[in-house]
C-alpha atoms as a PDB file:
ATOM      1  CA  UNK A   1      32.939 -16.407   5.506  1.00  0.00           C
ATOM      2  CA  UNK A   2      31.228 -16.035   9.167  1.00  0.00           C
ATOM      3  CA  UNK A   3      27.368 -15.967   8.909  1.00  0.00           C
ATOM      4  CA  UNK A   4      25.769 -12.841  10.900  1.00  0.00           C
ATOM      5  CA  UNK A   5      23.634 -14.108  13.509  1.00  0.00           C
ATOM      6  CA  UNK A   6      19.879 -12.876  13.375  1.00  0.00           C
ATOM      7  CA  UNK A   7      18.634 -10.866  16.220  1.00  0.00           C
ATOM      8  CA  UNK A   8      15.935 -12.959  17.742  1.00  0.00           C
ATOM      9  CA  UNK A   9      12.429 -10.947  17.983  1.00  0.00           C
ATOM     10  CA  UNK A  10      11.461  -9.860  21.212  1.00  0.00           C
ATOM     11  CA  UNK A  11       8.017 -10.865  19.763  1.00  0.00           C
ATOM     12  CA  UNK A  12       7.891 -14.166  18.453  1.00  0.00           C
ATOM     13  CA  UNK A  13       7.175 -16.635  21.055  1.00  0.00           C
ATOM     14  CA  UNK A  14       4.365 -14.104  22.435  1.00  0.00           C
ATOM     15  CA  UNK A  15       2.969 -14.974  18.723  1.00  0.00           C
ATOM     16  CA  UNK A  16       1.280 -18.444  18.091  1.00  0.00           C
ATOM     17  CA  UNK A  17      -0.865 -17.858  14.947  1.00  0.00           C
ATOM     18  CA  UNK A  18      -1.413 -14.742  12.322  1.00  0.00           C
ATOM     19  CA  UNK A  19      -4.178 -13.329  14.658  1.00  0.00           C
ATOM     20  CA  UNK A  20      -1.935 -12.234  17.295  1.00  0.00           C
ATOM     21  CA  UNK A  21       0.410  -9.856  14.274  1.00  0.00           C
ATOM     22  CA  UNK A  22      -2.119  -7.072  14.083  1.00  0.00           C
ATOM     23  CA  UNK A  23      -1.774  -5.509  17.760  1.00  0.00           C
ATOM     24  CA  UNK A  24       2.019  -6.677  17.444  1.00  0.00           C
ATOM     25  CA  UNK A  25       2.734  -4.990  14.023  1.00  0.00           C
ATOM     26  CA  UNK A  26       0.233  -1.891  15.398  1.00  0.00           C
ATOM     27  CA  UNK A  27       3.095  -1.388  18.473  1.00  0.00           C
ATOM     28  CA  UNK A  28       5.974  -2.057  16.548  1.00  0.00           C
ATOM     29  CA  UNK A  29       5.136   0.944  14.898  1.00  0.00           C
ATOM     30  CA  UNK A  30       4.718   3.146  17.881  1.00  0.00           C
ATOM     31  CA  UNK A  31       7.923   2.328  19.430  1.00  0.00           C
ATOM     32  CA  UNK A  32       9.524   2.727  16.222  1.00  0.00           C
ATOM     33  CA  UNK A  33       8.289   6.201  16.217  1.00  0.00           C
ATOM     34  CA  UNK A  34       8.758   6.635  19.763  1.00  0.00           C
ATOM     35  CA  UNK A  35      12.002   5.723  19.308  1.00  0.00           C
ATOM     36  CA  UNK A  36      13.248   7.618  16.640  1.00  0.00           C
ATOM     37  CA  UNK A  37      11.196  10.827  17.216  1.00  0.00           C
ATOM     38  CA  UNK A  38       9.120  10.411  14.392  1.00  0.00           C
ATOM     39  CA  UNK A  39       5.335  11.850  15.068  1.00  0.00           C
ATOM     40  CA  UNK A  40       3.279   9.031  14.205  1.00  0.00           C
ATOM     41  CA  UNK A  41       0.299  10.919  12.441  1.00  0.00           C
ATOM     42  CA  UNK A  42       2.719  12.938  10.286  1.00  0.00           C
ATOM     43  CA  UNK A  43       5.355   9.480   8.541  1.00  0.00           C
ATOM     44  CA  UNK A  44       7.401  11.142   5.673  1.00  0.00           C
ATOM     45  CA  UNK A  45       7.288   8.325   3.018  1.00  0.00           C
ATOM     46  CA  UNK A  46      11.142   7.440   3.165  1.00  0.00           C
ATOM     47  CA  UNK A  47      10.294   7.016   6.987  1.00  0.00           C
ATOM     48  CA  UNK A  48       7.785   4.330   6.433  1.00  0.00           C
ATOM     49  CA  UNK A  49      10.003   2.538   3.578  1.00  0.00           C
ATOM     50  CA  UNK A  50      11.774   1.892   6.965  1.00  0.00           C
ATOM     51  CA  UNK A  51       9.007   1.083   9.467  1.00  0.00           C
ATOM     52  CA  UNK A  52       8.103  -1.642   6.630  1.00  0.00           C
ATOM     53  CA  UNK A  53      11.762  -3.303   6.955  1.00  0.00           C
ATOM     54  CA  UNK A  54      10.997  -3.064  10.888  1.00  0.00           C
ATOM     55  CA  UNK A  55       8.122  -4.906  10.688  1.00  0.00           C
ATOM     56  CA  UNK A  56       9.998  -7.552   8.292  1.00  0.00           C
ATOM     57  CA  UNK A  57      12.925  -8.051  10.537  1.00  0.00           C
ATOM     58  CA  UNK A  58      11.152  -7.921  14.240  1.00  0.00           C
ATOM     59  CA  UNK A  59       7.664  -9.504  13.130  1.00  0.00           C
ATOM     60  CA  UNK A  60       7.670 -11.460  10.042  1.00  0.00           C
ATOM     61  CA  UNK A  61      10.814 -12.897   9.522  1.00  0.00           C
ATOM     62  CA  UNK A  62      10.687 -14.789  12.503  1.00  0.00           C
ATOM     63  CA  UNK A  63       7.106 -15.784  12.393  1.00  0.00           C
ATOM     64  CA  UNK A  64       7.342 -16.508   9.038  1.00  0.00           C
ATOM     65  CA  UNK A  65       6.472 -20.119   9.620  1.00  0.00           C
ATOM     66  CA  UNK A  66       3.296 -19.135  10.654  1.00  0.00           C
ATOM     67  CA  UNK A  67       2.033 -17.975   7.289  1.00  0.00           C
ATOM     68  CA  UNK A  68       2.776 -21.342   5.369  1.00  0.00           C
ATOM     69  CA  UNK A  69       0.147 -24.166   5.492  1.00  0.00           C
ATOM     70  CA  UNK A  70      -0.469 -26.124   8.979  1.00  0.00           C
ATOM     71  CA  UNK A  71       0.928 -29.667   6.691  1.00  0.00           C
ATOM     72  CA  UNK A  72       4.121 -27.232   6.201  1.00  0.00           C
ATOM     73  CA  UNK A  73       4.048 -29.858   3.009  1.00  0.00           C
ATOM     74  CA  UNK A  74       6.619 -27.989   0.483  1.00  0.00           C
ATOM     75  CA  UNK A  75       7.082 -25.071   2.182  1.00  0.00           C
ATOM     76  CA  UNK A  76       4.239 -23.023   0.871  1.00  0.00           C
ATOM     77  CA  UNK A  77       2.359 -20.417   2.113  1.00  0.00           C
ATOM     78  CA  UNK A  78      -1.255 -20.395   3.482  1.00  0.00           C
ATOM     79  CA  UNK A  79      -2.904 -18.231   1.183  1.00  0.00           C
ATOM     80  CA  UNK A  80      -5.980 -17.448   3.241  1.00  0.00           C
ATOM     81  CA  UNK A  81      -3.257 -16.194   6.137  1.00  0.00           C
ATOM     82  CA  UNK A  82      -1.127 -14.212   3.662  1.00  0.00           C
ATOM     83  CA  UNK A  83      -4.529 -12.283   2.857  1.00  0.00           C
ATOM     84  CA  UNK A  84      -5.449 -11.773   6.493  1.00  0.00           C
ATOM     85  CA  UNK A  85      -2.156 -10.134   7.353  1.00  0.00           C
ATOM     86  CA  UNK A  86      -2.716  -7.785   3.903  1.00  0.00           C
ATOM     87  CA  UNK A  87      -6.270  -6.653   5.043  1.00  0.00           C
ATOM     88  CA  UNK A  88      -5.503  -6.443   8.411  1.00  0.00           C
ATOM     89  CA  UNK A  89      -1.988  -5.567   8.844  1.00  0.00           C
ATOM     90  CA  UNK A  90      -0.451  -4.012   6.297  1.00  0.00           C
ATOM     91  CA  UNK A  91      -3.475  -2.484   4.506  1.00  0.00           C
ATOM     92  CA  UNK A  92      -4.639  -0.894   7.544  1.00  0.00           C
ATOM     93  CA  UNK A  93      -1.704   0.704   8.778  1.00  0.00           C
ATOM     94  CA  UNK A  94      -0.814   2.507   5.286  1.00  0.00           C
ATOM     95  CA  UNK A  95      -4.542   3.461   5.388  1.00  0.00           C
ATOM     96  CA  UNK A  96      -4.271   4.916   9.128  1.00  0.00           C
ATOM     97  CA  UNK A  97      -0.967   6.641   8.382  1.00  0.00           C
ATOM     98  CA  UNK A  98      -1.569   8.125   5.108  1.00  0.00           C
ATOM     99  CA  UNK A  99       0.862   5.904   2.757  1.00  0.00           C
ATOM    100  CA  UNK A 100       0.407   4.625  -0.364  1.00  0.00           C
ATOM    101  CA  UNK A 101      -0.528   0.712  -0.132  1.00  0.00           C
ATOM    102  CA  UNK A 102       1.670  -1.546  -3.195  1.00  0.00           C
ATOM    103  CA  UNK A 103       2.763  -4.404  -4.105  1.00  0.00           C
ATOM    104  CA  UNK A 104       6.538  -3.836  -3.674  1.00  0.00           C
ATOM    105  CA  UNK A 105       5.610  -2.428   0.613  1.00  0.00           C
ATOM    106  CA  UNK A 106       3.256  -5.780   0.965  1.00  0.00           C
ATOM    107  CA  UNK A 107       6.599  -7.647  -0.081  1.00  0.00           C
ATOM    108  CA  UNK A 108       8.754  -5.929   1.608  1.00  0.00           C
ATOM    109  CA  UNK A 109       7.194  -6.709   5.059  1.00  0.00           C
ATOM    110  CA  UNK A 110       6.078  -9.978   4.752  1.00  0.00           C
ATOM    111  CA  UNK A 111       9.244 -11.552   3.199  1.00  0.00           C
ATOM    112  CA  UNK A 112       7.132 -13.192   0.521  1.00  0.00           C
ATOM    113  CA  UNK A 113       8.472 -12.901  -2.902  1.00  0.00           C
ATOM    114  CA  UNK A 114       7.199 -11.665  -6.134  1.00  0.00           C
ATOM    115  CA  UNK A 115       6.923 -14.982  -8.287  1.00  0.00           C
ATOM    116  CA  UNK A 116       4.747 -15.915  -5.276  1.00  0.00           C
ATOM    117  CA  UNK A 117       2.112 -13.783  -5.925  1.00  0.00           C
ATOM    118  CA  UNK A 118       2.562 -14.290  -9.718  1.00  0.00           C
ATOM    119  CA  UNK A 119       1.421 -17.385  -9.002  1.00  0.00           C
ATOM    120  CA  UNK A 120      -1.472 -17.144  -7.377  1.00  0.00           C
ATOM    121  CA  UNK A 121      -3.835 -16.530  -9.675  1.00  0.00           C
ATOM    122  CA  UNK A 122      -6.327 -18.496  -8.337  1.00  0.00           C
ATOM    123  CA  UNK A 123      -5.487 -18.946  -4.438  1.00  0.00           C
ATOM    124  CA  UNK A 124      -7.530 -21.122  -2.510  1.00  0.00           C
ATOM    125  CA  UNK A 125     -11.123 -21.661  -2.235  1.00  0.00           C
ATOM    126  CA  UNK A 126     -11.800 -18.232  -2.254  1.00  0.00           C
ATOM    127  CA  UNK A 127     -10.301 -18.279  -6.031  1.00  0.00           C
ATOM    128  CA  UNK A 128      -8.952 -14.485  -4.900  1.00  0.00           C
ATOM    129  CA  UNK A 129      -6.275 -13.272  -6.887  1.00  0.00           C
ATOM    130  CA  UNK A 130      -4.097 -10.737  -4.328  1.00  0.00           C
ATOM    131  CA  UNK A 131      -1.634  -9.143  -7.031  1.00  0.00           C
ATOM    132  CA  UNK A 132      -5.099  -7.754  -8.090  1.00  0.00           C
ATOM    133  CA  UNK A 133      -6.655  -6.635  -4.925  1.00  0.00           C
ATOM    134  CA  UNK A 134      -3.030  -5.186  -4.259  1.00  0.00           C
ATOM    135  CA  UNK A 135      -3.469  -3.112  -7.583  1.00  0.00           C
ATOM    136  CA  UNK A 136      -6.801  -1.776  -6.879  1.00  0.00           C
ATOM    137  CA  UNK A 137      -6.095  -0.504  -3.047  1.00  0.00           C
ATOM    138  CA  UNK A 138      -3.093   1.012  -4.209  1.00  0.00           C
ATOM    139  CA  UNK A 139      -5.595   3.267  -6.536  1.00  0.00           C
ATOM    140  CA  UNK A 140      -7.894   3.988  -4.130  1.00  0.00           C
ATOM    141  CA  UNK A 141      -4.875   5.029  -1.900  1.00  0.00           C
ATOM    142  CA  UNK A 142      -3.772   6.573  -4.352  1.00  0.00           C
ATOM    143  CA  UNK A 143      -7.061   8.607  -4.597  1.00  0.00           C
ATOM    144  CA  UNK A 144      -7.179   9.385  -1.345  1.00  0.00           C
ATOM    145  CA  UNK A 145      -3.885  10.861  -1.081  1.00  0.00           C
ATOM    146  CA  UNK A 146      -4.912  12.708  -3.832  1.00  0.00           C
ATOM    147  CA  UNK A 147      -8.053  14.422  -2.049  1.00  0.00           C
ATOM    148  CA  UNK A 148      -5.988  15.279   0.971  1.00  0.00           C
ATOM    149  CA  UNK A 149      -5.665  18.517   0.865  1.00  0.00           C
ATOM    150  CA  UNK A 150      -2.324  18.224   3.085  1.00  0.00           C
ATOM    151  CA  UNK A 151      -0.986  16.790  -0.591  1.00  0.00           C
ATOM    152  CA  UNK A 152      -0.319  18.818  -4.041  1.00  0.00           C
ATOM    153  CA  UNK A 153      -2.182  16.721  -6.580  1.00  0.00           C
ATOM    154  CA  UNK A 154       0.683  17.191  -8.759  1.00  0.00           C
ATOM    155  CA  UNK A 155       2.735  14.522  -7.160  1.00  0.00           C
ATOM    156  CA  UNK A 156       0.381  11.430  -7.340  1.00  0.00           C
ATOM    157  CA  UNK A 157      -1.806  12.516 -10.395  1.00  0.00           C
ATOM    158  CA  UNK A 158       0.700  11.739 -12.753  1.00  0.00           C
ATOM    159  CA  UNK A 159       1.155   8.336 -11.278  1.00  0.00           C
ATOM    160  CA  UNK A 160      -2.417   7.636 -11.448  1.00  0.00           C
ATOM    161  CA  UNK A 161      -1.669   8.482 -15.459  1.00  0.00           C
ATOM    162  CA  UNK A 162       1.212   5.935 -15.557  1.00  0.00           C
ATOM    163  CA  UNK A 163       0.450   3.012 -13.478  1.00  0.00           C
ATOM    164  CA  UNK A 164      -3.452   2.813 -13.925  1.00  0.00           C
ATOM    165  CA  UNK A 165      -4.368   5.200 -16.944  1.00  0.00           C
ATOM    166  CA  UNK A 166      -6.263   7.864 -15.339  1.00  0.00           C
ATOM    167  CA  UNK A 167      -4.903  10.043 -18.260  1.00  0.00           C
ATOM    168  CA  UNK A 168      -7.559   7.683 -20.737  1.00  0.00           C
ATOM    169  CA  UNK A 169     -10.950   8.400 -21.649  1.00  0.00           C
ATOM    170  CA  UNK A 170     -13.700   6.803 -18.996  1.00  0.00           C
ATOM    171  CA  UNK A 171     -10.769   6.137 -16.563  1.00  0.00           C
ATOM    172  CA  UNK A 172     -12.033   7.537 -13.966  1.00  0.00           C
ATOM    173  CA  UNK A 173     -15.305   6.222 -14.159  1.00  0.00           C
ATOM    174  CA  UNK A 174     -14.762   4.007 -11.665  1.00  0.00           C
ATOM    175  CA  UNK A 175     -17.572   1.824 -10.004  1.00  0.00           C
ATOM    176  CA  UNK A 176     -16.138   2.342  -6.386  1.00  0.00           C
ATOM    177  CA  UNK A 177     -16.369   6.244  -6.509  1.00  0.00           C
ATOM    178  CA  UNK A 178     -18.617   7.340  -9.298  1.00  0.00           C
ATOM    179  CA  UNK A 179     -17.577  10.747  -8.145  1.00  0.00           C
ATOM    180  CA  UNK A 180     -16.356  13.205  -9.984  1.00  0.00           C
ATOM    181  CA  UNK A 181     -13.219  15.265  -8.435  1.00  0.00           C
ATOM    182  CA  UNK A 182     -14.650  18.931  -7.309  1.00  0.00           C
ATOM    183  CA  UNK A 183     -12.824  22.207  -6.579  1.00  0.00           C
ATOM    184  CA  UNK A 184     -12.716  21.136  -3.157  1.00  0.00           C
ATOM    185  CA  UNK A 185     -10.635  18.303  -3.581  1.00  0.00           C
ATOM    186  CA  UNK A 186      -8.058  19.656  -5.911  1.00  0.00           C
ATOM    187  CA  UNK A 187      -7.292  23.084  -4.292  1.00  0.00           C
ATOM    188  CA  UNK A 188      -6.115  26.056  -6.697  1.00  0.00           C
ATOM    189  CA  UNK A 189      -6.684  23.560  -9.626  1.00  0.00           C
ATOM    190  CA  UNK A 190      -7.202  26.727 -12.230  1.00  0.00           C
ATOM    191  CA  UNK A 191      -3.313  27.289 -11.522  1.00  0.00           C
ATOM    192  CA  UNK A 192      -2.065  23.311 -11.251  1.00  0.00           C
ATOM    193  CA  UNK A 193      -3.800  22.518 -14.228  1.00  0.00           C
ATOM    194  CA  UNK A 194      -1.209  24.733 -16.066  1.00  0.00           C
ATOM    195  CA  UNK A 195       1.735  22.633 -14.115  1.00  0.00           C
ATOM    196  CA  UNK A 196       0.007  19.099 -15.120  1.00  0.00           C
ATOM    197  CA  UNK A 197       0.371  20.037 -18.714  1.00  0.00           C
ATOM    198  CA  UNK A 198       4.164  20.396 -18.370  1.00  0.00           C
ATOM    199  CA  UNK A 199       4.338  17.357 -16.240  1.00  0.00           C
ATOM    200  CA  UNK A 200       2.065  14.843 -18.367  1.00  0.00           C
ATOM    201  CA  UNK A 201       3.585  14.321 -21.923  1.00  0.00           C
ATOM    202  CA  UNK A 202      -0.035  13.717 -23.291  1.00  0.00           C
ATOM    203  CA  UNK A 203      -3.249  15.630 -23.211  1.00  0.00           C
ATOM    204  CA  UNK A 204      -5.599  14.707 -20.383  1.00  0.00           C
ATOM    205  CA  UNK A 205      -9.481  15.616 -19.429  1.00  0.00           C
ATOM    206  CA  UNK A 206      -9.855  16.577 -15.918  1.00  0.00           C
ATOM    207  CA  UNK A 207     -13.783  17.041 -14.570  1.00  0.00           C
ATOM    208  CA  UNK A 208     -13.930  19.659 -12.105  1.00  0.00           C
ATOM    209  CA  UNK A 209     -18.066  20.113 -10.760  1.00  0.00           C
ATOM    210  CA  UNK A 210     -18.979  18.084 -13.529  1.00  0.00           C
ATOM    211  CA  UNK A 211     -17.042  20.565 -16.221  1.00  0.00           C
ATOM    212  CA  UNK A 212     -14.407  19.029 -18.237  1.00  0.00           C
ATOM    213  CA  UNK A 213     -11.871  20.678 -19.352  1.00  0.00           C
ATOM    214  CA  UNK A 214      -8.771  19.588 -21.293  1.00  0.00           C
ATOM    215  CA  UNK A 215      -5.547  20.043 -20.627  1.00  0.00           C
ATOM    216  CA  UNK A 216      -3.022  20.543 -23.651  1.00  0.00           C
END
């Protein structure tokens, strides 16, 4: 069986260490867009599933070496670069184009596998434990998503419900927002609150200018 030759990155000797990725993964995206005739402030979620493989294949698979430890000693991965390219690559761009940030996207462009986080329950000195972090920004993206008023609520609430019980009592209390959502944020709510009954198989509270009101 003939092997299919990888396209080598126009990129990666321009790139000596995980520093340079940021303004490298930043213009990927552009051209991408450019490219394809996507408008860069407006990514339809599908589209970005495939901006993420770009990144993979023309940034991170062939710099991959550069994430694993300087010793290279059993191939592993330098956990304190691994987190700089989450906070400062991928993190940031689903934050500046309005896409949800999770663990399966993270993996997707970096190449690093799922066990591999699993594993790294206490990563280096910093004792940091990513899969976590991961889970909490992909609430608060989440969140914001669901205060954009470009959005329905009805599409992310009721993963909010599923993946980090939003639908439970003192949910939503949470420390980094200890906000309650107002009329403002969830346009025509009187009316979607009828819809999020049909959607959610179990009752839920939702607190609308400090009111709550249950939804059956």
């Amino acid at each position: 069986m003939t092997k299919i030759k990888e396209q080598e990155s126009e990129y990666a000797q321009a790139i000596t260490c995980v520093e340079d990725m940021p303004a490298v993964a930043s213009d990927i995206v552009s051209k991408y867009c450019d490219v394809n005739s996507v408008d860069e402030s407006d990514i339809y979620p599908s589209i970005w599933n495939d901006i993420i493989t770009e990144l993979y294949i023309k940034l991170f698979r062939p710099c991959n070496r550069l994430l694993k430890t300087d010793s290279n000693m059993y191939n592993q991965y330098d956990v304190d670069k691994v987190l700089y390219i989450y906070n400062n690559i991928y993190k940031r761009l689903c934050n500046k184009h309005c896409q949800e940030i999770s663990q399966k996207g993270f993996i997707d462009m970096s190449g690093i596998d799922k066990q591999t986080l699993y594993n790294w329950k206490a990563p280096s000195s910093s004792s940091f434990d990513l899969q976590e972090k991961i889970m909490e920004d992909n609430e608060e993206s989440l969140f914001s998503l669901m205060k954009d008023r470009r959005n329905s609520p009805l599409k992310i609430l009721p993963k909010l419900n599923k993946v980090h019980g939003w639908s439970m009592p003192g949910a939503r209390d949470r420390a980094d927002t200890k906000q309650a959502l107002t009329a403002a944020d969830l346009p025509q709510l009187g009316k979607q609150l009828q819809d999020i009954a049909q959607i959610e198989a179990k009752p839920q509270d939702i607190v609308v200018d400090s009111v709550k009101t249950e939804c059956t």
